[in-house]
PDB file of N, CA and C in Angstrom:
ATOM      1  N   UNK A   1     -49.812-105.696   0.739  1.00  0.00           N
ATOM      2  CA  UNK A   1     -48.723-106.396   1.375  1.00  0.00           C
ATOM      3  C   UNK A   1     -48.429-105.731   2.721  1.00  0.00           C
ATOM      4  N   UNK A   2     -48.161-106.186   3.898  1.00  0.00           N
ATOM      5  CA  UNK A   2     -48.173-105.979   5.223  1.00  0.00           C
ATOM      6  C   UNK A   2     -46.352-104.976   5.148  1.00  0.00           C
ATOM      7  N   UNK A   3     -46.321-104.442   5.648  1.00  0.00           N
ATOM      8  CA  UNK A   3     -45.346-103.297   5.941  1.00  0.00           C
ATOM      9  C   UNK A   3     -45.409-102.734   7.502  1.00  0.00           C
ATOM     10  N   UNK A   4     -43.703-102.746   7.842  1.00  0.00           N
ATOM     11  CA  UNK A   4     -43.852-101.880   9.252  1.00  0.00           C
ATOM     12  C   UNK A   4     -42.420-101.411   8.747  1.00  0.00           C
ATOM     13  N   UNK A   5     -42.500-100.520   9.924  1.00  0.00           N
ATOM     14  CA  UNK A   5     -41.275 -99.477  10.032  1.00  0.00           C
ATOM     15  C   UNK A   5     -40.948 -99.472  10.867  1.00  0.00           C
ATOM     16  N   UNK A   6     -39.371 -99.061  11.526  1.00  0.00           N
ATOM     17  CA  UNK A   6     -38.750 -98.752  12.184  1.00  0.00           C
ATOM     18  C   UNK A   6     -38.127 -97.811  12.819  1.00  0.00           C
ATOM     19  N   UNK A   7     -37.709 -96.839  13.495  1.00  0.00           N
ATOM     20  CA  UNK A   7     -37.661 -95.440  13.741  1.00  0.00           C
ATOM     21  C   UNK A   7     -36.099 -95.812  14.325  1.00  0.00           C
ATOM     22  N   UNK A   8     -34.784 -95.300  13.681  1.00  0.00           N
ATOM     23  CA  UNK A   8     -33.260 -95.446  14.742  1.00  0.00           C
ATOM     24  C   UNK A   8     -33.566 -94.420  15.322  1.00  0.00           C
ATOM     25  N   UNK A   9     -33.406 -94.880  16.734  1.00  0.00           N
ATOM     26  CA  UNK A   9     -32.205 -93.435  17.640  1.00  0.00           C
ATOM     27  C   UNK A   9     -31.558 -92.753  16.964  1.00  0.00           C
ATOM     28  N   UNK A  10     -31.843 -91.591  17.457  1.00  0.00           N
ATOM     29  CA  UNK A  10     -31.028 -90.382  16.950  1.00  0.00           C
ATOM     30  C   UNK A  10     -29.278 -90.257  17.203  1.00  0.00           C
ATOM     31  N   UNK A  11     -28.810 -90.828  18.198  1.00  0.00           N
ATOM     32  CA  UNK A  11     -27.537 -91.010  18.692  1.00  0.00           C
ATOM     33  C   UNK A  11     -27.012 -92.074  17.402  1.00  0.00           C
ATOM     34  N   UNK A  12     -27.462 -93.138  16.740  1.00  0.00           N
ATOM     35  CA  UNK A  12     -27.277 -94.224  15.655  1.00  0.00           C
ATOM     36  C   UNK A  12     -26.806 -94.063  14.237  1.00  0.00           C
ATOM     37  N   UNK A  13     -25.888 -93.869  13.986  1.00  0.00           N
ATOM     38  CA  UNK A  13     -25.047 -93.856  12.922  1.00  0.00           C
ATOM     39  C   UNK A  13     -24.233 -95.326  12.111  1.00  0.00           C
ATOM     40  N   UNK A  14     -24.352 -94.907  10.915  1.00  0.00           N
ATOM     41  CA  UNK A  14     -24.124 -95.916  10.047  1.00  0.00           C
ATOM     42  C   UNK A  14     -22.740 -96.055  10.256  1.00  0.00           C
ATOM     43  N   UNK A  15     -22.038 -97.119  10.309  1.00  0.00           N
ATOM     44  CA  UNK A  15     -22.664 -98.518   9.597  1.00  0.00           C
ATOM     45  C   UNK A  15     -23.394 -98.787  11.185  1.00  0.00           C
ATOM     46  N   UNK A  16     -24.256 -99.601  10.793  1.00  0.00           N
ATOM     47  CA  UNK A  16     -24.763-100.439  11.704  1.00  0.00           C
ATOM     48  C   UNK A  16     -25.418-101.921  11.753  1.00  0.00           C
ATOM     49  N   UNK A  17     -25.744-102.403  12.494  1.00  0.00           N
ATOM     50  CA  UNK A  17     -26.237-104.504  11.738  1.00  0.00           C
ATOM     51  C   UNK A  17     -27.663-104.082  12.367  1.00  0.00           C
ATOM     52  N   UNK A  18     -28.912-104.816  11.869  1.00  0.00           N
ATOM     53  CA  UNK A  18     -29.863-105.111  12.226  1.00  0.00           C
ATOM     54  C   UNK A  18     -29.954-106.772  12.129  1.00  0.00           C
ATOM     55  N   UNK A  19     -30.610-106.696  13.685  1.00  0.00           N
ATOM     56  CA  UNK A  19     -30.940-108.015  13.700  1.00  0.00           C
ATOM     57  C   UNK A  19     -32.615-108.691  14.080  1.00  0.00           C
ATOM     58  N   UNK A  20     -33.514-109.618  13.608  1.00  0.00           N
ATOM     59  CA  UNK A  20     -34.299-109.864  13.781  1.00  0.00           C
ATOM     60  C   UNK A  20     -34.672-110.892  14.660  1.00  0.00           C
ATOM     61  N   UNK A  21     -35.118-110.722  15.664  1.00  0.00           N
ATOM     62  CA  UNK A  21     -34.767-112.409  16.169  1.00  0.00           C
ATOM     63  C   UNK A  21     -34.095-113.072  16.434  1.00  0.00           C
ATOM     64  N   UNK A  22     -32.600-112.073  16.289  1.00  0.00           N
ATOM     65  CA  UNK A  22     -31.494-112.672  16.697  1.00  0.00           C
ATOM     66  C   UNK A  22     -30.753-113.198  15.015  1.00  0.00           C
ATOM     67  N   UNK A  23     -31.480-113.133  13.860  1.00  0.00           N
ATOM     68  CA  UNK A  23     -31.272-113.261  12.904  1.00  0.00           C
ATOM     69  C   UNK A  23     -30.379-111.811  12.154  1.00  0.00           C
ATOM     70  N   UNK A  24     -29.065-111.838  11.591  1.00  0.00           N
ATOM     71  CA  UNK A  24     -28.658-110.731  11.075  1.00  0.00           C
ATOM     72  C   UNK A  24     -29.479-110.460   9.528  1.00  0.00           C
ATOM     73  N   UNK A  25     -29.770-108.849   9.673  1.00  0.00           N
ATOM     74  CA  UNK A  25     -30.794-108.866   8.447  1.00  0.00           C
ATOM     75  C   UNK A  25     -29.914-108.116   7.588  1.00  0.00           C
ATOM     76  N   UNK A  26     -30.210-108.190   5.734  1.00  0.00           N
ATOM     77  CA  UNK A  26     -29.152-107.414   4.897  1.00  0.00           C
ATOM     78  C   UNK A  26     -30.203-106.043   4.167  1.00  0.00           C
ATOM     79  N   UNK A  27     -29.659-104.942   4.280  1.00  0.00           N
ATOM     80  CA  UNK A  27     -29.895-103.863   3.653  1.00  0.00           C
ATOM     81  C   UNK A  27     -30.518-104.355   2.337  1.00  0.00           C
ATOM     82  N   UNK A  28     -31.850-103.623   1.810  1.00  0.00           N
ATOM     83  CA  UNK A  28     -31.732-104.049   0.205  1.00  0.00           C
ATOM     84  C   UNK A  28     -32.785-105.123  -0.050  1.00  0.00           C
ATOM     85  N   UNK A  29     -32.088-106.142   0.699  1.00  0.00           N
ATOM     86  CA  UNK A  29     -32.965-107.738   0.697  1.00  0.00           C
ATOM     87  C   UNK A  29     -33.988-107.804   1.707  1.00  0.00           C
ATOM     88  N   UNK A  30     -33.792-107.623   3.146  1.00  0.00           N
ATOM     89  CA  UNK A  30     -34.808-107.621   3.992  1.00  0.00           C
ATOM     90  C   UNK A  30     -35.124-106.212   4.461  1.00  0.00           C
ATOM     91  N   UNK A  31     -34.474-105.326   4.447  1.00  0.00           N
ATOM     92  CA  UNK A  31     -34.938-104.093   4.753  1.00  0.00           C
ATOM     93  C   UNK A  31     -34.156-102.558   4.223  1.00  0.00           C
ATOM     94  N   UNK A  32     -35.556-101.621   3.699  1.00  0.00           N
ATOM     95  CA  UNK A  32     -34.720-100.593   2.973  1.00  0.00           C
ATOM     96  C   UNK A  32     -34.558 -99.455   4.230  1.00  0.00           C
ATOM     97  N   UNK A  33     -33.588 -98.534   3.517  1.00  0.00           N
ATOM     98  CA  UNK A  33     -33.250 -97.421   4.752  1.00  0.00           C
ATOM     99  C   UNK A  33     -33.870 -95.834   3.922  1.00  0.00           C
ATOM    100  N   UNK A  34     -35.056 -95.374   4.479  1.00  0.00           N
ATOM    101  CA  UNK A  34     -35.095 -94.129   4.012  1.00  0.00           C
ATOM    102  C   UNK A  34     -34.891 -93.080   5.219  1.00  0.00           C
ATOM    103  N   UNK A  35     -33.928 -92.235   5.185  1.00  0.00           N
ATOM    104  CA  UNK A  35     -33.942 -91.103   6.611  1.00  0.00           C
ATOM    105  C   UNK A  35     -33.669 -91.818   7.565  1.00  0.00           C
ATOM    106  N   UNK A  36     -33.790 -92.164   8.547  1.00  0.00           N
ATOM    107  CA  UNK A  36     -33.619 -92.635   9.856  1.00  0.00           C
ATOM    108  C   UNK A  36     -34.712 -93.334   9.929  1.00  0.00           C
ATOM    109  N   UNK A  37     -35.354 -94.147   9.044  1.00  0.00           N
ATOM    110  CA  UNK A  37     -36.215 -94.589   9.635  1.00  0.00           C
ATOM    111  C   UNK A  37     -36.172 -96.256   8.168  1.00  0.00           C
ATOM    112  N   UNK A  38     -36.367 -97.553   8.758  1.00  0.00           N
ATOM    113  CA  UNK A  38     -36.016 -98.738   8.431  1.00  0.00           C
ATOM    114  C   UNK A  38     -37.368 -99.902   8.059  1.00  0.00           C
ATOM    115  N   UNK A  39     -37.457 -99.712   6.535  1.00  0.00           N
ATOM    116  CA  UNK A  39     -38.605-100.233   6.105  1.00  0.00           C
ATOM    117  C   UNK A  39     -38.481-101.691   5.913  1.00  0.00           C
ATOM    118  N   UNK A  40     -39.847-102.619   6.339  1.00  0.00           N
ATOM    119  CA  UNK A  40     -39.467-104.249   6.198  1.00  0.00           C
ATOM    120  C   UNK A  40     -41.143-104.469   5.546  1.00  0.00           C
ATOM    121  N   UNK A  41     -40.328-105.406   4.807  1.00  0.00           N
ATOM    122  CA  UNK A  41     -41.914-105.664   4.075  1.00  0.00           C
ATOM    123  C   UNK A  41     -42.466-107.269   3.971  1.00  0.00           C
ATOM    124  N   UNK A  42     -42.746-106.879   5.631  1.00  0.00           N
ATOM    125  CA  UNK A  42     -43.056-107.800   6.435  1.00  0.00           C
ATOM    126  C   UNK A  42     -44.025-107.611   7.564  1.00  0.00           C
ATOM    127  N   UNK A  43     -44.962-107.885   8.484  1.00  0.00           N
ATOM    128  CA  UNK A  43     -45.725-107.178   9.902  1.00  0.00           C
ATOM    129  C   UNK A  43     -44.837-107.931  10.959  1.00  0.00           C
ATOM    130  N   UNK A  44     -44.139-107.404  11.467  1.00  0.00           N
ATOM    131  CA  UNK A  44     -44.102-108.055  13.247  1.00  0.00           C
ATOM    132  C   UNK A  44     -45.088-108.117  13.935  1.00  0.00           C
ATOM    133  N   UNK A  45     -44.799-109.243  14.766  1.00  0.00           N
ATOM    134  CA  UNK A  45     -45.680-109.718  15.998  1.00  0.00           C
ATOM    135  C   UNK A  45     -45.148-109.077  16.819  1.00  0.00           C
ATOM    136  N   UNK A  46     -46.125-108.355  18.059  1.00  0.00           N
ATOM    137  CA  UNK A  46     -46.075-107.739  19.073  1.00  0.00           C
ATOM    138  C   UNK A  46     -47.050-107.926  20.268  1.00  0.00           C
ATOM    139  N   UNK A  47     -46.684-108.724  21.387  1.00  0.00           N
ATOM    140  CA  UNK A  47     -47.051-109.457  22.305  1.00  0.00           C
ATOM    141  C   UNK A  47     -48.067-108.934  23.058  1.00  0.00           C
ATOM    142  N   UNK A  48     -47.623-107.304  23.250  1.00  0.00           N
ATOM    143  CA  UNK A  48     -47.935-106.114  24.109  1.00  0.00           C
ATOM    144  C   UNK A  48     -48.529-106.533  25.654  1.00  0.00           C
ATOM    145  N   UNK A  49     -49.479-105.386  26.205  1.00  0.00           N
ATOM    146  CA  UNK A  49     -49.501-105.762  27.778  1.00  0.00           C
ATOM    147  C   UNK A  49     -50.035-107.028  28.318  1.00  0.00           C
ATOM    148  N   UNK A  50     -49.563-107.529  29.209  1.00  0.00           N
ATOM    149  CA  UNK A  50     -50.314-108.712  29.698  1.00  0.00           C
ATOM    150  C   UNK A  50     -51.457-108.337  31.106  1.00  0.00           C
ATOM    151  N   UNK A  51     -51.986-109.068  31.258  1.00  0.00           N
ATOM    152  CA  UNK A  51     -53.295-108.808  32.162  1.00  0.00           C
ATOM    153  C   UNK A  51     -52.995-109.505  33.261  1.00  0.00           C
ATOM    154  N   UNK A  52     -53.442-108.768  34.156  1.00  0.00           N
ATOM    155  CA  UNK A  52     -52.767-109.001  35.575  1.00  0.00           C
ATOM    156  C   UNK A  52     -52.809-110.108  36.147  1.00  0.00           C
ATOM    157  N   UNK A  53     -54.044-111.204  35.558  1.00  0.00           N
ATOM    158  CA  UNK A  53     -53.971-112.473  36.022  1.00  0.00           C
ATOM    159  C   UNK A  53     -52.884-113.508  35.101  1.00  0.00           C
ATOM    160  N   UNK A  54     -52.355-112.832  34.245  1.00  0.00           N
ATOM    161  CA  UNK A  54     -51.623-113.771  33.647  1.00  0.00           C
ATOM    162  C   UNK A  54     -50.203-113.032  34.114  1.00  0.00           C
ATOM    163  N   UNK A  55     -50.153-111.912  34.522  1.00  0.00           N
ATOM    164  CA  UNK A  55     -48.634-112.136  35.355  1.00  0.00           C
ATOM    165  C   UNK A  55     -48.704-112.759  36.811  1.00  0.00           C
ATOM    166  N   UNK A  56     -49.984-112.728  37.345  1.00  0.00           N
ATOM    167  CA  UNK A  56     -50.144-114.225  38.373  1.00  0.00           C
ATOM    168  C   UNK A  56     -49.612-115.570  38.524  1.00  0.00           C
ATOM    169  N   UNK A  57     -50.550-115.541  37.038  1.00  0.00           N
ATOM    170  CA  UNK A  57     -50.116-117.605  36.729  1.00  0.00           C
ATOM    171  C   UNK A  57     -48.601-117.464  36.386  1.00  0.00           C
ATOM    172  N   UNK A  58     -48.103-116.533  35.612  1.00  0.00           N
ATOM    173  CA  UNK A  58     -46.359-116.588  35.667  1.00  0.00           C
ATOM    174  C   UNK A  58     -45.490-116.718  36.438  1.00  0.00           C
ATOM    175  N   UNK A  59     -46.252-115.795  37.651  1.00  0.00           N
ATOM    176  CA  UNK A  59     -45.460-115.681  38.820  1.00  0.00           C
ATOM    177  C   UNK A  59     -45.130-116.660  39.431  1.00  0.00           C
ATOM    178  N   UNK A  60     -47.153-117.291  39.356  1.00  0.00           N
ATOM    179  CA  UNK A  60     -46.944-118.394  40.548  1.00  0.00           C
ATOM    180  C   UNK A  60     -46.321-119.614  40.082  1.00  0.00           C
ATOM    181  N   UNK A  61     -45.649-119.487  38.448  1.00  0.00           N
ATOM    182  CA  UNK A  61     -45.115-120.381  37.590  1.00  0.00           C
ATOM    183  C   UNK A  61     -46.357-121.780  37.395  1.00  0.00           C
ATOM    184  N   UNK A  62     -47.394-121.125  37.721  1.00  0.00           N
ATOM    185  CA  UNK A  62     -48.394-122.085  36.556  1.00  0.00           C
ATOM    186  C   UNK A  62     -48.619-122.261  35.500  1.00  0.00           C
ATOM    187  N   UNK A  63     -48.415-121.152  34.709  1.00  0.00           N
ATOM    188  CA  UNK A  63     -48.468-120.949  32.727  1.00  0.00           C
ATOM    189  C   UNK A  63     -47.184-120.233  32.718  1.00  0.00           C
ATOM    190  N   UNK A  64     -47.066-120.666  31.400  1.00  0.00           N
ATOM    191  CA  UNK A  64     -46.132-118.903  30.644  1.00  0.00           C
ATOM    192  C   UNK A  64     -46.876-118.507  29.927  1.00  0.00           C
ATOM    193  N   UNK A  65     -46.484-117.865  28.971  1.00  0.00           N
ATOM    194  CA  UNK A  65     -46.520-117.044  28.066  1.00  0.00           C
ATOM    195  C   UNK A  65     -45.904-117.302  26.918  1.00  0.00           C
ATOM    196  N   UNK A  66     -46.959-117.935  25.518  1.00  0.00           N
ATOM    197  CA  UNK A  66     -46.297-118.468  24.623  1.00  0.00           C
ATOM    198  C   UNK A  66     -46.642-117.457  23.025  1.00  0.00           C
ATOM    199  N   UNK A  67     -47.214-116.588  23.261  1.00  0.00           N
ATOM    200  CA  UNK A  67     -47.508-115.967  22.107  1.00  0.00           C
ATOM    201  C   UNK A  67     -46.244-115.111  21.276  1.00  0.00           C
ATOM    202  N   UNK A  68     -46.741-115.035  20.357  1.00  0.00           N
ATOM    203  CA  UNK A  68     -45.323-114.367  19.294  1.00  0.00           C
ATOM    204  C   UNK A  68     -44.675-113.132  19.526  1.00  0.00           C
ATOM    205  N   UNK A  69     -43.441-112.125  19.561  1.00  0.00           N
ATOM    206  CA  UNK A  69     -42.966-111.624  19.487  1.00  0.00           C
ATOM    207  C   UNK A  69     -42.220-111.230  19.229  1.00  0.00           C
ATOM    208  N   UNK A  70     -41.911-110.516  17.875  1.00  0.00           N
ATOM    209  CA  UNK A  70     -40.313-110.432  17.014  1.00  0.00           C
ATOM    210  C   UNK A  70     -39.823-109.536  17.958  1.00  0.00           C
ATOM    211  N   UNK A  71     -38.458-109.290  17.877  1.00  0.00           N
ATOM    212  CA  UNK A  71     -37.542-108.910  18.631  1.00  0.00           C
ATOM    213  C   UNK A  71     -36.493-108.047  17.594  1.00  0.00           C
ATOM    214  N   UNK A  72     -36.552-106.475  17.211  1.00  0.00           N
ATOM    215  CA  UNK A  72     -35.470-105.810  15.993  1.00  0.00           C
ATOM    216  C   UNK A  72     -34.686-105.043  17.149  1.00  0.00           C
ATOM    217  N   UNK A  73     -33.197-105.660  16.646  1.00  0.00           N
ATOM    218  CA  UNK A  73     -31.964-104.999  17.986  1.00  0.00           C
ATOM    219  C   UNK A  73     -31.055-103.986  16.240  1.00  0.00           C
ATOM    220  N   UNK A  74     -30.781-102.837  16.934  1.00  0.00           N
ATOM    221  CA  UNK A  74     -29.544-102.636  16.270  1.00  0.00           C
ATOM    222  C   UNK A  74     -28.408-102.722  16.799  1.00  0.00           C
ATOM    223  N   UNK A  75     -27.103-102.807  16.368  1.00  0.00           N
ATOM    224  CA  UNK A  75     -25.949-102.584  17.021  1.00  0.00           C
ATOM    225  C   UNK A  75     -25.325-101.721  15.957  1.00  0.00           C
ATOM    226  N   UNK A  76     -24.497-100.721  17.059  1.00  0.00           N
ATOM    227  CA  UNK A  76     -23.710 -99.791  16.539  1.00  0.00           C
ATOM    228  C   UNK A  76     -22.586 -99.060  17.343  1.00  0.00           C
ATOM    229  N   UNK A  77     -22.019 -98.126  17.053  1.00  0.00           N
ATOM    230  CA  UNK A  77     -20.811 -97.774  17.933  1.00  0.00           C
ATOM    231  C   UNK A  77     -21.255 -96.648  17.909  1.00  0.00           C
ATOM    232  N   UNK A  78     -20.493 -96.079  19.205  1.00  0.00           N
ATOM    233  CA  UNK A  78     -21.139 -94.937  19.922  1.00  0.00           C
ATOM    234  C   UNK A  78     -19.407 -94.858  20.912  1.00  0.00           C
ATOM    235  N   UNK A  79     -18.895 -94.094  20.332  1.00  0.00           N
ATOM    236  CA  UNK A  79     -17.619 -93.114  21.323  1.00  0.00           C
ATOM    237  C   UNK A  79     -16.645 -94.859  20.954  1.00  0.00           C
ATOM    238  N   UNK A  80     -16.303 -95.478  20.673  1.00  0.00           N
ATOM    239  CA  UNK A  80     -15.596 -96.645  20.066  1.00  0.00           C
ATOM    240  C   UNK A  80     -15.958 -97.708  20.773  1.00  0.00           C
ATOM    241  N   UNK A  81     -17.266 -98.098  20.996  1.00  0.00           N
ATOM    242  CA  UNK A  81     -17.730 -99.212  22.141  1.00  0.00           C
ATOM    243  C   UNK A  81     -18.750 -99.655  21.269  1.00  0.00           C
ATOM    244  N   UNK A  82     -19.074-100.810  21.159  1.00  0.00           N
ATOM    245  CA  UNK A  82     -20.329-101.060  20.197  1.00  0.00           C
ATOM    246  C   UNK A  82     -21.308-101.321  21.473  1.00  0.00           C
ATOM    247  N   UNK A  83     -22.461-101.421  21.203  1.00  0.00           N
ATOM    248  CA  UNK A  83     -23.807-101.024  21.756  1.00  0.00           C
ATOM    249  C   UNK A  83     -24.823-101.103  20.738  1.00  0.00           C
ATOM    250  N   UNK A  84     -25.600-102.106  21.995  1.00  0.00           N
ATOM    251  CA  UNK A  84     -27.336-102.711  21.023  1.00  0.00           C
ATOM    252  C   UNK A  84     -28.476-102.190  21.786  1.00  0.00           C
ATOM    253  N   UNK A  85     -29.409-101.370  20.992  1.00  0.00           N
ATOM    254  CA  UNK A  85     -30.354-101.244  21.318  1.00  0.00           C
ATOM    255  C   UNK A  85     -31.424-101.975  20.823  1.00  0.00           C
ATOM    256  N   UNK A  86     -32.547-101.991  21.361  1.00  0.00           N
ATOM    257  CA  UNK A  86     -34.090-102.926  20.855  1.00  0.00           C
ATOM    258  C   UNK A  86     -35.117-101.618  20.801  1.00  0.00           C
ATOM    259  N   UNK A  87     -35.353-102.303  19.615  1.00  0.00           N
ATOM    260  CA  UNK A  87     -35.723-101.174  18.520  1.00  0.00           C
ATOM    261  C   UNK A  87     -37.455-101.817  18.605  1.00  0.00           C
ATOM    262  N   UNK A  88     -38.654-100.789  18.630  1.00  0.00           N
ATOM    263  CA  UNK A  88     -40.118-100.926  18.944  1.00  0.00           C
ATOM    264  C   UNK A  88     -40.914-100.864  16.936  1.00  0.00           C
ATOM    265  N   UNK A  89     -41.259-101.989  16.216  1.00  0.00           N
ATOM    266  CA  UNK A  89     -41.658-101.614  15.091  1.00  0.00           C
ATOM    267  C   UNK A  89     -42.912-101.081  15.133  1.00  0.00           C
ATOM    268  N   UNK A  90     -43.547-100.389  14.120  1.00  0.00           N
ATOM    269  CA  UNK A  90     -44.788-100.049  14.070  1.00  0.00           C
ATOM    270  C   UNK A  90     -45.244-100.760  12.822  1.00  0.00           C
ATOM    271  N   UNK A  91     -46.264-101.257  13.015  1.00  0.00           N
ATOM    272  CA  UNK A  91     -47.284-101.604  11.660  1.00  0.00           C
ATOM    273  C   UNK A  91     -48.349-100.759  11.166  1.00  0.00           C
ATOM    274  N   UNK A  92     -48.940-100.990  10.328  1.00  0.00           N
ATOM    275  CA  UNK A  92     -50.376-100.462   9.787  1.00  0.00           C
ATOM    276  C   UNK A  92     -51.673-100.383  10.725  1.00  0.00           C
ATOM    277  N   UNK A  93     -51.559-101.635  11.202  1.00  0.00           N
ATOM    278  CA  UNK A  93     -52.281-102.305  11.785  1.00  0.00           C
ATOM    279  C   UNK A  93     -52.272-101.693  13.549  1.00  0.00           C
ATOM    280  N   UNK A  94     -50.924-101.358  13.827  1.00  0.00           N
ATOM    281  CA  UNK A  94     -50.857-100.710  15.322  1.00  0.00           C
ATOM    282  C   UNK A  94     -51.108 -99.111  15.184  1.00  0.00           C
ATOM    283  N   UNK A  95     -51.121 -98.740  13.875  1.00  0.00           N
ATOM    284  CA  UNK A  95     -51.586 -97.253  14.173  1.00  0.00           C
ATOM    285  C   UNK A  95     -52.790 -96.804  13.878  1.00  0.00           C
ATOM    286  N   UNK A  96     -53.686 -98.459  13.003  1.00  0.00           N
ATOM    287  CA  UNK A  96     -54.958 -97.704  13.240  1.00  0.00           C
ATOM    288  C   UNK A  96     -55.290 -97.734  14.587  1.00  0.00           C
ATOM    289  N   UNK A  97     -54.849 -98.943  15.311  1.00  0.00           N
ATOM    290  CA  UNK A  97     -55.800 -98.821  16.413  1.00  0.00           C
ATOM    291  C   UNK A  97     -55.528 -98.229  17.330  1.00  0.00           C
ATOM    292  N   UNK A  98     -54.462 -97.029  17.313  1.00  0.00           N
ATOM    293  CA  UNK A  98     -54.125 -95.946  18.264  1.00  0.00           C
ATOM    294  C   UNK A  98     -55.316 -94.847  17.725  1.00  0.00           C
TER     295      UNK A  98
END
């Protein structure tokens, strides 16, 4: 079964919301918490670098760019201000091929 993880900032203290996509996710059901670090047992899509002729055709607004990319934000409070960061998952799959 496909699995990635998540790594919080060290500044990130509980409570906090995860969101997927803009989707709010629940502890338990979509994702467990071991240590600071946020298990989904699920793979994200990750778009990664684009090639220089395709930030061309973007530019020159001839194509976009339609391929997949999940998006994991946390929000949390930090000094009494809430604050979202976007959070980078890792898969199985992205660390073999490092």
């Amino acid at each position: 079964m496909p699995r990635s993880h998540v790594e919080l900032p060290r500044h990130v203290q509980s409570p906090y919301e995860i969101f997927v996509n803009g989707v709010p996710q629940v502890e338990g059901t979509d994702y467990d918490v071991v240590g600071s670090t946020l298990l989904f047992e699920r793979e994200f899509a990750h778009e990664g670098k684009l090639a220089w002729w395709r930030w061309a055709l973007l530019f020159l607004g001839i194509a976009g760019t339609y391929r997949k990319h999940d998006s994991i934000d946390v929000v949390y409070t930090v000094n009494g201000r809430r604050a979202v960061s976007s959070l980078q998952p890792v898969t199985p799959r992205m660390l073999s091929s490092e």
